[in-house]
PDB file of N, CA and C in Angstrom:
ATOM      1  N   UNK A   1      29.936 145.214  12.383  1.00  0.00           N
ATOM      2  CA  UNK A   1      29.363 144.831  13.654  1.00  0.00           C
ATOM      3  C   UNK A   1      28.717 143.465  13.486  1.00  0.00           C
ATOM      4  N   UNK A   2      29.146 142.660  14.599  1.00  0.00           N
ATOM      5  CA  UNK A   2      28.393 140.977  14.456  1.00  0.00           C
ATOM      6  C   UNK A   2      27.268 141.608  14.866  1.00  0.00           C
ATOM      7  N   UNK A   3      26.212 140.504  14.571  1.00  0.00           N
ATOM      8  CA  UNK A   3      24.456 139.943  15.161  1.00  0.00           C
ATOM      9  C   UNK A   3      24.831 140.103  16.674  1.00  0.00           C
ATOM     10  N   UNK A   4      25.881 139.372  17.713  1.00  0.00           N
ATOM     11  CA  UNK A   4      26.156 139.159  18.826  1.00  0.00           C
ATOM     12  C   UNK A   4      25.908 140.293  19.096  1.00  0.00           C
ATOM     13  N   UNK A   5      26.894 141.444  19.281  1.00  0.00           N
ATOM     14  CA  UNK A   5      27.368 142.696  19.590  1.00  0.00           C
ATOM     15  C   UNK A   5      25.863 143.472  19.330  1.00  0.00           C
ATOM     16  N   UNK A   6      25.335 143.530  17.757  1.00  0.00           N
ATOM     17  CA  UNK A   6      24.178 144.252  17.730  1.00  0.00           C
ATOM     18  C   UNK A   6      22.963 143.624  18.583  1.00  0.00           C
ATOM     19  N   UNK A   7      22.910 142.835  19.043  1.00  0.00           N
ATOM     20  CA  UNK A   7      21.579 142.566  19.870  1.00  0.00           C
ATOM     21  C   UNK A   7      22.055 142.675  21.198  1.00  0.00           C
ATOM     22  N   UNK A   8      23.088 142.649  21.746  1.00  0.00           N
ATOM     23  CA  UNK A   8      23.600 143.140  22.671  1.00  0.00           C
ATOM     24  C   UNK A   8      23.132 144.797  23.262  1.00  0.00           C
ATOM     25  N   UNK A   9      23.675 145.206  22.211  1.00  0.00           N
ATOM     26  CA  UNK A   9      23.621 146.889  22.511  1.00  0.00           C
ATOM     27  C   UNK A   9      22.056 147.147  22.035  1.00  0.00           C
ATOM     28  N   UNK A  10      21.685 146.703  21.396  1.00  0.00           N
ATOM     29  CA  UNK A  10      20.434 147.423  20.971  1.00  0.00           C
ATOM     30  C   UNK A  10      19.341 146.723  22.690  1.00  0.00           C
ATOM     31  N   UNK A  11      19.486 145.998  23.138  1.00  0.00           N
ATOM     32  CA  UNK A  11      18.741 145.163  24.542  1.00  0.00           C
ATOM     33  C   UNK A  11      19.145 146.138  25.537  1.00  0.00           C
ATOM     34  N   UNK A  12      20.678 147.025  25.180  1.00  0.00           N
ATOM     35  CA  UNK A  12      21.102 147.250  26.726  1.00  0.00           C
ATOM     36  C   UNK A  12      20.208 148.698  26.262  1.00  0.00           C
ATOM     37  N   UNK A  13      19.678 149.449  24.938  1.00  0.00           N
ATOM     38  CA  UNK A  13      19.664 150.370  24.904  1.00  0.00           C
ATOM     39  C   UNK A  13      18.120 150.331  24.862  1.00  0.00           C
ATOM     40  N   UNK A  14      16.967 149.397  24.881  1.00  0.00           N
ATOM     41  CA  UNK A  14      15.765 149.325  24.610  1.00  0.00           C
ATOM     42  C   UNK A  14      15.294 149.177  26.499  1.00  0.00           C
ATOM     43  N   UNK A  15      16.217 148.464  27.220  1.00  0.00           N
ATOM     44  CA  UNK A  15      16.107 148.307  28.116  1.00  0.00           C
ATOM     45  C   UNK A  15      15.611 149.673  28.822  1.00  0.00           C
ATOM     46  N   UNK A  16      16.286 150.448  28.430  1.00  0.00           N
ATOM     47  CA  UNK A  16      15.513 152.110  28.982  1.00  0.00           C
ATOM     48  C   UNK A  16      14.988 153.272  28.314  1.00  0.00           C
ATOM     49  N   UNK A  17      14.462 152.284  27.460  1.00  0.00           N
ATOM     50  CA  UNK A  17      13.870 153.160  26.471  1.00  0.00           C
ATOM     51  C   UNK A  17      12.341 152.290  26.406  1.00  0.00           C
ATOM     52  N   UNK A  18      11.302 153.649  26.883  1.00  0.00           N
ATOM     53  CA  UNK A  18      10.112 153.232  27.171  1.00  0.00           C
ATOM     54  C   UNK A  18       8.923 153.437  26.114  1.00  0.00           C
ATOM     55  N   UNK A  19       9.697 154.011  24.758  1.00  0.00           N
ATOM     56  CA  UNK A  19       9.170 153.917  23.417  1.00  0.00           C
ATOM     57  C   UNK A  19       8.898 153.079  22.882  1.00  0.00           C
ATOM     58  N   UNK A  20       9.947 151.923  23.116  1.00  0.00           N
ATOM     59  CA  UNK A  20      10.331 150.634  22.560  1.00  0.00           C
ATOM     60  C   UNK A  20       9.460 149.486  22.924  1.00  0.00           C
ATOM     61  N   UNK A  21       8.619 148.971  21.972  1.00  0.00           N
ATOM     62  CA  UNK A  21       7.485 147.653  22.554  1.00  0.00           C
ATOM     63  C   UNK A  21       8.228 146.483  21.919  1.00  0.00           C
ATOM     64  N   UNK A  22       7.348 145.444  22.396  1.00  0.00           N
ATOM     65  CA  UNK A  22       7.390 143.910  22.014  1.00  0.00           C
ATOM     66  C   UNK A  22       7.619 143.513  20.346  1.00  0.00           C
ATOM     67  N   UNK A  23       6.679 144.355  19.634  1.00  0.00           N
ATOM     68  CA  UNK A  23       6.700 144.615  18.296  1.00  0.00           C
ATOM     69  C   UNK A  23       7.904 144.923  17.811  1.00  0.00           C
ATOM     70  N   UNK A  24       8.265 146.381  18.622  1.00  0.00           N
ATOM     71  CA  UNK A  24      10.094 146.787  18.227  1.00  0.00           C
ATOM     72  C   UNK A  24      11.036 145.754  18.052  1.00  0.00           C
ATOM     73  N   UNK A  25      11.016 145.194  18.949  1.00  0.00           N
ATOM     74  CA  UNK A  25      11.975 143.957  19.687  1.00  0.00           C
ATOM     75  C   UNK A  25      12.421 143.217  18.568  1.00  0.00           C
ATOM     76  N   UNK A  26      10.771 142.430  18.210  1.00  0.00           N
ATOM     77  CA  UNK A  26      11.033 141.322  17.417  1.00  0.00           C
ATOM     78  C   UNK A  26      11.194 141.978  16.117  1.00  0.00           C
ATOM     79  N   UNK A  27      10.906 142.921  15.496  1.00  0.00           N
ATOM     80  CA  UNK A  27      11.327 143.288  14.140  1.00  0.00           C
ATOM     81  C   UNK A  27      12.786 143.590  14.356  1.00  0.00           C
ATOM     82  N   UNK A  28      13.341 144.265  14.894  1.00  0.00           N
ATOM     83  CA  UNK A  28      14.931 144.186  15.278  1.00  0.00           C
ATOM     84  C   UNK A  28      15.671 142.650  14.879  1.00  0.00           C
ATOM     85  N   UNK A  29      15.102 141.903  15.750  1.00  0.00           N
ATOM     86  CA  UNK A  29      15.624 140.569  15.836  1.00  0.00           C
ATOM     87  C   UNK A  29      15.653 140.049  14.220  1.00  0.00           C
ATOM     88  N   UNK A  30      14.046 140.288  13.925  1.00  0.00           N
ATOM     89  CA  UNK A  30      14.059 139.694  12.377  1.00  0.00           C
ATOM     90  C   UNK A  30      15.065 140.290  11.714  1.00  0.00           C
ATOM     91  N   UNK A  31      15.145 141.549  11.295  1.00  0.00           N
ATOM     92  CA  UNK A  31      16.164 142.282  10.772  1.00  0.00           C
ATOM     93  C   UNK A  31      17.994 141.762  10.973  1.00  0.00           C
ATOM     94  N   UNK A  32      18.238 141.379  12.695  1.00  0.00           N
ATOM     95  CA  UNK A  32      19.056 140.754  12.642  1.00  0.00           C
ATOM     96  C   UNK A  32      19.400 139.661  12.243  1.00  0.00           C
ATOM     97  N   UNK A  33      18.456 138.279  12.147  1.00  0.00           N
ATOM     98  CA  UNK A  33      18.349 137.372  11.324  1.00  0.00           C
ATOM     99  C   UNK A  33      18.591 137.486  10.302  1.00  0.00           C
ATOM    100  N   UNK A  34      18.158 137.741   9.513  1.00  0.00           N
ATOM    101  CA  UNK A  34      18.005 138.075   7.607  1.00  0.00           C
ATOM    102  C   UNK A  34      19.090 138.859   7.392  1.00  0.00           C
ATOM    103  N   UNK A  35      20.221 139.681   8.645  1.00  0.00           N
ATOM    104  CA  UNK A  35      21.457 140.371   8.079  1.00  0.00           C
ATOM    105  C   UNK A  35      22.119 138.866   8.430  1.00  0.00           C
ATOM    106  N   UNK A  36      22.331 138.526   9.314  1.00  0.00           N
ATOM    107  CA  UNK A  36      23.398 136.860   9.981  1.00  0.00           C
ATOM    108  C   UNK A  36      22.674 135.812   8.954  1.00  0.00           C
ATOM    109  N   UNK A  37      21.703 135.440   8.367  1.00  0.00           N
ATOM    110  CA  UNK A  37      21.634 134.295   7.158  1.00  0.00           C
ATOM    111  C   UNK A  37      21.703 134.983   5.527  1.00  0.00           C
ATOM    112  N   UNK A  38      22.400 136.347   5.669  1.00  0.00           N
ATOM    113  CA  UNK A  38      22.592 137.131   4.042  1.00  0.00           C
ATOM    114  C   UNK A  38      24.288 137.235   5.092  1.00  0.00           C
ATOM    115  N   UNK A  39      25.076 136.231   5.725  1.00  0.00           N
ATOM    116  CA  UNK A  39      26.327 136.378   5.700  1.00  0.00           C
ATOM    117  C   UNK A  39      27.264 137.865   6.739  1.00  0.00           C
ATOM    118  N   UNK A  40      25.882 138.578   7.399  1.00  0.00           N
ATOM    119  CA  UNK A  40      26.422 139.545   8.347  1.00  0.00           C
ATOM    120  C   UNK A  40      26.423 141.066   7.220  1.00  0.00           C
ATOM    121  N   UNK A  41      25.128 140.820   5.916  1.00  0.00           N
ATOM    122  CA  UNK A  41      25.596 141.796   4.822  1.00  0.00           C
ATOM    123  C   UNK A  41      25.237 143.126   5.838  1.00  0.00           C
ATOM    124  N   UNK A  42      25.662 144.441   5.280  1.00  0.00           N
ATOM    125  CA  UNK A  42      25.086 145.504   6.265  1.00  0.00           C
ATOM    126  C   UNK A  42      25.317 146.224   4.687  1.00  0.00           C
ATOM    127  N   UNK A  43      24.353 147.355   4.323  1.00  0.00           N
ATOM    128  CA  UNK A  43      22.871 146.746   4.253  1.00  0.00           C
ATOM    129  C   UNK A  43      22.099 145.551   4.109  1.00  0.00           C
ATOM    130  N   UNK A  44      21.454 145.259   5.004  1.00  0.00           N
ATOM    131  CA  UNK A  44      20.859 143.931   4.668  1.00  0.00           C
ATOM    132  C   UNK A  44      19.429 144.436   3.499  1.00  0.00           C
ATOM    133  N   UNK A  45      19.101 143.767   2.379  1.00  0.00           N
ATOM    134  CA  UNK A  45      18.001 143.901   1.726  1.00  0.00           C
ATOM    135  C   UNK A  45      16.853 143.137   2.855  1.00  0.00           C
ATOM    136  N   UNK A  46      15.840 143.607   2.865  1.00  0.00           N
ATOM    137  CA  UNK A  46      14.426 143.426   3.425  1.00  0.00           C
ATOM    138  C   UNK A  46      13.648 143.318   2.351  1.00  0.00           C
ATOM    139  N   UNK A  47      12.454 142.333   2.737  1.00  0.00           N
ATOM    140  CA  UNK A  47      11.250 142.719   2.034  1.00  0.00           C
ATOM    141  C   UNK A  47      10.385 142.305   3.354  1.00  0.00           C
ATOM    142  N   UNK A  48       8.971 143.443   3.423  1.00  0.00           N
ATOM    143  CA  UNK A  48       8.334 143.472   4.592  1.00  0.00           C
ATOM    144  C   UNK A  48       7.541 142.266   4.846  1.00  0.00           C
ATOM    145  N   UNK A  49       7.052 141.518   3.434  1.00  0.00           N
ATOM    146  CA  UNK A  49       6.788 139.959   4.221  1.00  0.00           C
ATOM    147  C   UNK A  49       7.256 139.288   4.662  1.00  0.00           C
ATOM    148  N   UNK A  50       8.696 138.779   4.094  1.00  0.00           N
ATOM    149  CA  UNK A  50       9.432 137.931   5.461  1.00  0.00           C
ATOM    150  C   UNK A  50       9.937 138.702   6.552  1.00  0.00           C
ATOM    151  N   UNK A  51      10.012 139.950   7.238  1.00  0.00           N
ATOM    152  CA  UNK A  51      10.275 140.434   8.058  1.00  0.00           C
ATOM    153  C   UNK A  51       8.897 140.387   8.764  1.00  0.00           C
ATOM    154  N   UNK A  52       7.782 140.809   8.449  1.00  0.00           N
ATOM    155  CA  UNK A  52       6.480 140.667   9.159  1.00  0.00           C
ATOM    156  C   UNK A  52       6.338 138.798  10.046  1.00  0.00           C
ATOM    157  N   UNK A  53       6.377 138.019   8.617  1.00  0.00           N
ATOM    158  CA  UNK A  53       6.394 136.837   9.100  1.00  0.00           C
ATOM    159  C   UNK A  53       7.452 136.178  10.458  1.00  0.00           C
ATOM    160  N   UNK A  54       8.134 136.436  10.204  1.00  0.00           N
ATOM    161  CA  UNK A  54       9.615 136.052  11.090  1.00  0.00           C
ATOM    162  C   UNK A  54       9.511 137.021  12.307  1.00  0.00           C
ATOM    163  N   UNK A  55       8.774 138.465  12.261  1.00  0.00           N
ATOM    164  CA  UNK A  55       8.551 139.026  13.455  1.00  0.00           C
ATOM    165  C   UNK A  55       7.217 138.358  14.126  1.00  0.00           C
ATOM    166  N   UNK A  56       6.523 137.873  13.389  1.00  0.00           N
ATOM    167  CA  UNK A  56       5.005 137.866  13.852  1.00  0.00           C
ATOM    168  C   UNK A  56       4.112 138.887  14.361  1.00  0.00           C
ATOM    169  N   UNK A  57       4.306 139.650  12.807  1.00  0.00           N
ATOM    170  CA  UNK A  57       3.608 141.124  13.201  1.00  0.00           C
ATOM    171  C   UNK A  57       2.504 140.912  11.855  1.00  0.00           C
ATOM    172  N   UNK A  58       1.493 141.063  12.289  1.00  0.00           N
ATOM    173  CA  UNK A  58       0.360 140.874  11.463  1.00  0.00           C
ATOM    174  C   UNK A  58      -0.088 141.773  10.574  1.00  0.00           C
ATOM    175  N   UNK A  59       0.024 142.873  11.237  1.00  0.00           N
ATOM    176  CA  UNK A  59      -0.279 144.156  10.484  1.00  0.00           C
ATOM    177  C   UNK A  59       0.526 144.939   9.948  1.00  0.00           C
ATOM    178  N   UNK A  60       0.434 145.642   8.438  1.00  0.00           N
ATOM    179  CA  UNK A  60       0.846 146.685   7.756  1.00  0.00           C
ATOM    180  C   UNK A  60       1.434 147.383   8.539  1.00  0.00           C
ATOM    181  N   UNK A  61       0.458 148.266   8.967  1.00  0.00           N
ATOM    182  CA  UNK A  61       0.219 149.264   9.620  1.00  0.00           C
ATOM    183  C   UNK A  61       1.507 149.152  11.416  1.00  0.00           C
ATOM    184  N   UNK A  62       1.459 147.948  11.845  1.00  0.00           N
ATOM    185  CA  UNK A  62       2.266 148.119  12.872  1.00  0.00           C
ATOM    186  C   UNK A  62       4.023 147.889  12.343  1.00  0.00           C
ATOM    187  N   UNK A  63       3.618 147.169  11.005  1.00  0.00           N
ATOM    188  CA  UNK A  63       5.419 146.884  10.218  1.00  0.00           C
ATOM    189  C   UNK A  63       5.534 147.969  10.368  1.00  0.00           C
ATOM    190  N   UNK A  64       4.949 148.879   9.531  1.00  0.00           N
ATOM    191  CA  UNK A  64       5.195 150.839   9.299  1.00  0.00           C
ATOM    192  C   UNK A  64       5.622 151.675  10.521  1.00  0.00           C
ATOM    193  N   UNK A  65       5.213 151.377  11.241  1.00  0.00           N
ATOM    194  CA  UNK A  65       5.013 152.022  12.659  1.00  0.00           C
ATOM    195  C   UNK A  65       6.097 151.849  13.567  1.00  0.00           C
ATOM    196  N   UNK A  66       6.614 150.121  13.632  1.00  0.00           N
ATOM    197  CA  UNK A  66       7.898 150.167  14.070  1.00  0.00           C
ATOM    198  C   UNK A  66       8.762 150.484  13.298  1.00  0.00           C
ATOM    199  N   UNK A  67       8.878 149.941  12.364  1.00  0.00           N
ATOM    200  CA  UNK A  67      10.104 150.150  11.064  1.00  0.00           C
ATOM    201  C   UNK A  67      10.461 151.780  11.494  1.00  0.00           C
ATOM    202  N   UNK A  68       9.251 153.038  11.354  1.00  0.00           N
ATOM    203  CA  UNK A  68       9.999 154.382  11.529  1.00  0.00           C
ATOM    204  C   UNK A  68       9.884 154.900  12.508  1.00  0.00           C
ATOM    205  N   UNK A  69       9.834 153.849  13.978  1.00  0.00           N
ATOM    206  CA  UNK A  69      10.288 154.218  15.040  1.00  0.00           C
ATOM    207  C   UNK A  69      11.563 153.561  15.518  1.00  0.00           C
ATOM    208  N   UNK A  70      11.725 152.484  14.773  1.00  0.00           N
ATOM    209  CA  UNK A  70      13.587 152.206  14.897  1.00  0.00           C
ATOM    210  C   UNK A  70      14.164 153.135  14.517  1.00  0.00           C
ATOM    211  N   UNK A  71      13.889 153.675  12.956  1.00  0.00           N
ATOM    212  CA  UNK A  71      14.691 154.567  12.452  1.00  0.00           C
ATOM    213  C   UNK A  71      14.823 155.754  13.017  1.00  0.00           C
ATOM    214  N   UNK A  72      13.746 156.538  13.271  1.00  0.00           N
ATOM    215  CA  UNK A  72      13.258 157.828  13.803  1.00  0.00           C
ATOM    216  C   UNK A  72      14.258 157.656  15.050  1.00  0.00           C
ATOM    217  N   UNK A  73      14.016 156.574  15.925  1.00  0.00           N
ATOM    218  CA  UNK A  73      14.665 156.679  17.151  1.00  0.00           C
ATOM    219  C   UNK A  73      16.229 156.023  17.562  1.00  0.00           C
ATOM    220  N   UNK A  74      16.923 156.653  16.079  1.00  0.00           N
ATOM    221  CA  UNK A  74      18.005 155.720  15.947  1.00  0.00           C
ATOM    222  C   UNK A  74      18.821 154.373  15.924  1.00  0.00           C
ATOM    223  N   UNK A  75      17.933 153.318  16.139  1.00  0.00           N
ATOM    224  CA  UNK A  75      18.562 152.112  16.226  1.00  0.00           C
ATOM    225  C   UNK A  75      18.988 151.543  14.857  1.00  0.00           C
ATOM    226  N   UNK A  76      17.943 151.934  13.671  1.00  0.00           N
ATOM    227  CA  UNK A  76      18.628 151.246  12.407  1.00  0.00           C
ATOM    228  C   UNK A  76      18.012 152.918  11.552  1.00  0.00           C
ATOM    229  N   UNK A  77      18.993 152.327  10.414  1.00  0.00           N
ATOM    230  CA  UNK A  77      19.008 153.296   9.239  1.00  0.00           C
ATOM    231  C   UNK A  77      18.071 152.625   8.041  1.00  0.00           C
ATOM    232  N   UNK A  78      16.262 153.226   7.931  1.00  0.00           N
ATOM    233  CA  UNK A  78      15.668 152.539   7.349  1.00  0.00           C
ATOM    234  C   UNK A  78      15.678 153.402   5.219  1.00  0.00           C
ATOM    235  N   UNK A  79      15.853 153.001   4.435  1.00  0.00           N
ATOM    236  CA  UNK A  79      15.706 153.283   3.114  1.00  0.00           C
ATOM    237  C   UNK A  79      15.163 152.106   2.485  1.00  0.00           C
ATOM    238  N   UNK A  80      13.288 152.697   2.307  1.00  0.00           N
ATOM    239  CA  UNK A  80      12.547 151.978   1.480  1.00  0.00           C
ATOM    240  C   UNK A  80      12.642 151.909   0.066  1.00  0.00           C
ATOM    241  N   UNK A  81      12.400 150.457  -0.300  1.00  0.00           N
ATOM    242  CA  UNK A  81      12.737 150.907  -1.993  1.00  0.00           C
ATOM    243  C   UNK A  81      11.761 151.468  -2.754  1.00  0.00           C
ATOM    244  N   UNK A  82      10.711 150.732  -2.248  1.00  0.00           N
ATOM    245  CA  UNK A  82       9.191 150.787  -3.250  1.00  0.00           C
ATOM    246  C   UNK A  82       8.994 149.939  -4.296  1.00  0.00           C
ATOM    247  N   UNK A  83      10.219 149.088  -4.390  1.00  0.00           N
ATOM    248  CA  UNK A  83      10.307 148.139  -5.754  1.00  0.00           C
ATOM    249  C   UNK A  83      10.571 146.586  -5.183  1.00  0.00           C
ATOM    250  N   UNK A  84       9.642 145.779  -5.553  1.00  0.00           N
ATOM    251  CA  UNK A  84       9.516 144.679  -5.013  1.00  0.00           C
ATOM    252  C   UNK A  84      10.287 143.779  -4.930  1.00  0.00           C
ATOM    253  N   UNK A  85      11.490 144.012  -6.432  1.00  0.00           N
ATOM    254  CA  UNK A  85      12.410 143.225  -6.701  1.00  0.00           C
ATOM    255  C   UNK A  85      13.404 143.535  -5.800  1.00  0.00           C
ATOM    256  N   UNK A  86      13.511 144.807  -5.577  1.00  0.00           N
ATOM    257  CA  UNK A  86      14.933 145.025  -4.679  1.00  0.00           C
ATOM    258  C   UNK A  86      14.798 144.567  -3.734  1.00  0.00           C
ATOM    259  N   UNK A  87      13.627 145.084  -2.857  1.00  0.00           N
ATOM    260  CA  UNK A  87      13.293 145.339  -1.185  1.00  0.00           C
ATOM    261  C   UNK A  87      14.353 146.276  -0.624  1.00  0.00           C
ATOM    262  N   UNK A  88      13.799 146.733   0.737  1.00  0.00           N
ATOM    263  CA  UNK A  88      14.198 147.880   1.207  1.00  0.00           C
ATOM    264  C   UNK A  88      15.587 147.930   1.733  1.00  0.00           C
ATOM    265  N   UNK A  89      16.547 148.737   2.108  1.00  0.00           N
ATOM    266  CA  UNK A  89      17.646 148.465   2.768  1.00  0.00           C
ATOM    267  C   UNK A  89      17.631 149.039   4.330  1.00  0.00           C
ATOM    268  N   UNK A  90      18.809 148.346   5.369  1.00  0.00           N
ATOM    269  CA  UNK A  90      18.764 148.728   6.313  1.00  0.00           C
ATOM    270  C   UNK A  90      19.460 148.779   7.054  1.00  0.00           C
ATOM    271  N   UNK A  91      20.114 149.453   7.611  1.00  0.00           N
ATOM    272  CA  UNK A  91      21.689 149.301   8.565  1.00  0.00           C
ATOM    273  C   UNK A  91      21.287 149.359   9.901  1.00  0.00           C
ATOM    274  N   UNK A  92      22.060 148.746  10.460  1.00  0.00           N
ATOM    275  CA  UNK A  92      21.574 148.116  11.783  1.00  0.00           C
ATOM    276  C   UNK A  92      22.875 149.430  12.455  1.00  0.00           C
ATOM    277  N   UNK A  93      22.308 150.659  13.203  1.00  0.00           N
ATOM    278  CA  UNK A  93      23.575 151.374  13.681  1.00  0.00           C
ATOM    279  C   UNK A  93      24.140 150.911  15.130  1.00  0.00           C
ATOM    280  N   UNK A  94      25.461 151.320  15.022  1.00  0.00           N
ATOM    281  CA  UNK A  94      25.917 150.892  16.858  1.00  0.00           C
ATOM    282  C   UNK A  94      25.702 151.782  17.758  1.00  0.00           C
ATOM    283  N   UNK A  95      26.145 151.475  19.114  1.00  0.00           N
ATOM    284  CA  UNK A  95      25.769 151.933  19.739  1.00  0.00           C
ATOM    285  C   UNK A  95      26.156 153.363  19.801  1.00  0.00           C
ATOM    286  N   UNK A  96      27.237 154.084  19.456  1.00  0.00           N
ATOM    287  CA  UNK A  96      27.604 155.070  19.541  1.00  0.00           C
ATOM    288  C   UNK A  96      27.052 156.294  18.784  1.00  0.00           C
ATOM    289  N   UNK A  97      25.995 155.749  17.686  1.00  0.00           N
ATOM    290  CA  UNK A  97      25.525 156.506  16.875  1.00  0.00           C
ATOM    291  C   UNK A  97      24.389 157.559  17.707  1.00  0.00           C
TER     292      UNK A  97
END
């Protein structure tokens, strides 16, 4: 799945989904970034500071919060590493999932 297509569907699907905040949004986006400049990898590796930074999410606590309400609420497939070197992985799912 391109960046195009995934921000596509994930907008048409946040659009009515009243779970989904401002916070959601932009960590999505970051996530899509960092998969489209790692070449479209799926899993994309994460680490939560440049995803915090690039979302402009300040807090721990709200990274945590969206991160396992994307997942929880199906939009991406989150697996933390816990190891700094790796960083976490994350699949961005389509819409059909």
């Amino acid at each position: 799945m391109d960046s195009d297509s995934a921000l596509y569907d994930f907008m048409e699907m946040v659009c009515e989904d009243p779970r989904i905040g401002p916070s959601h949004i932009s960590l999505f986006m970051a996530i899509l970034y960092y998969s489209k400049i790692r070449d479209h990898q799926i899993p994309v590796s994460v680490y939560s500071k440049e995803l915090m930074r690039q979302a402009k999410i300040s807090g721990m606590a709200t990274y945590h919060k969206c991160m396992r309400d994307l997942n929880e609420l199906g939009y991406i497939r989150y697996i933390p590493s816990y190891n700094p070197i790796l960083g976490s992985l994350v699949y961005i799912l389509s819409k059909e999932l």
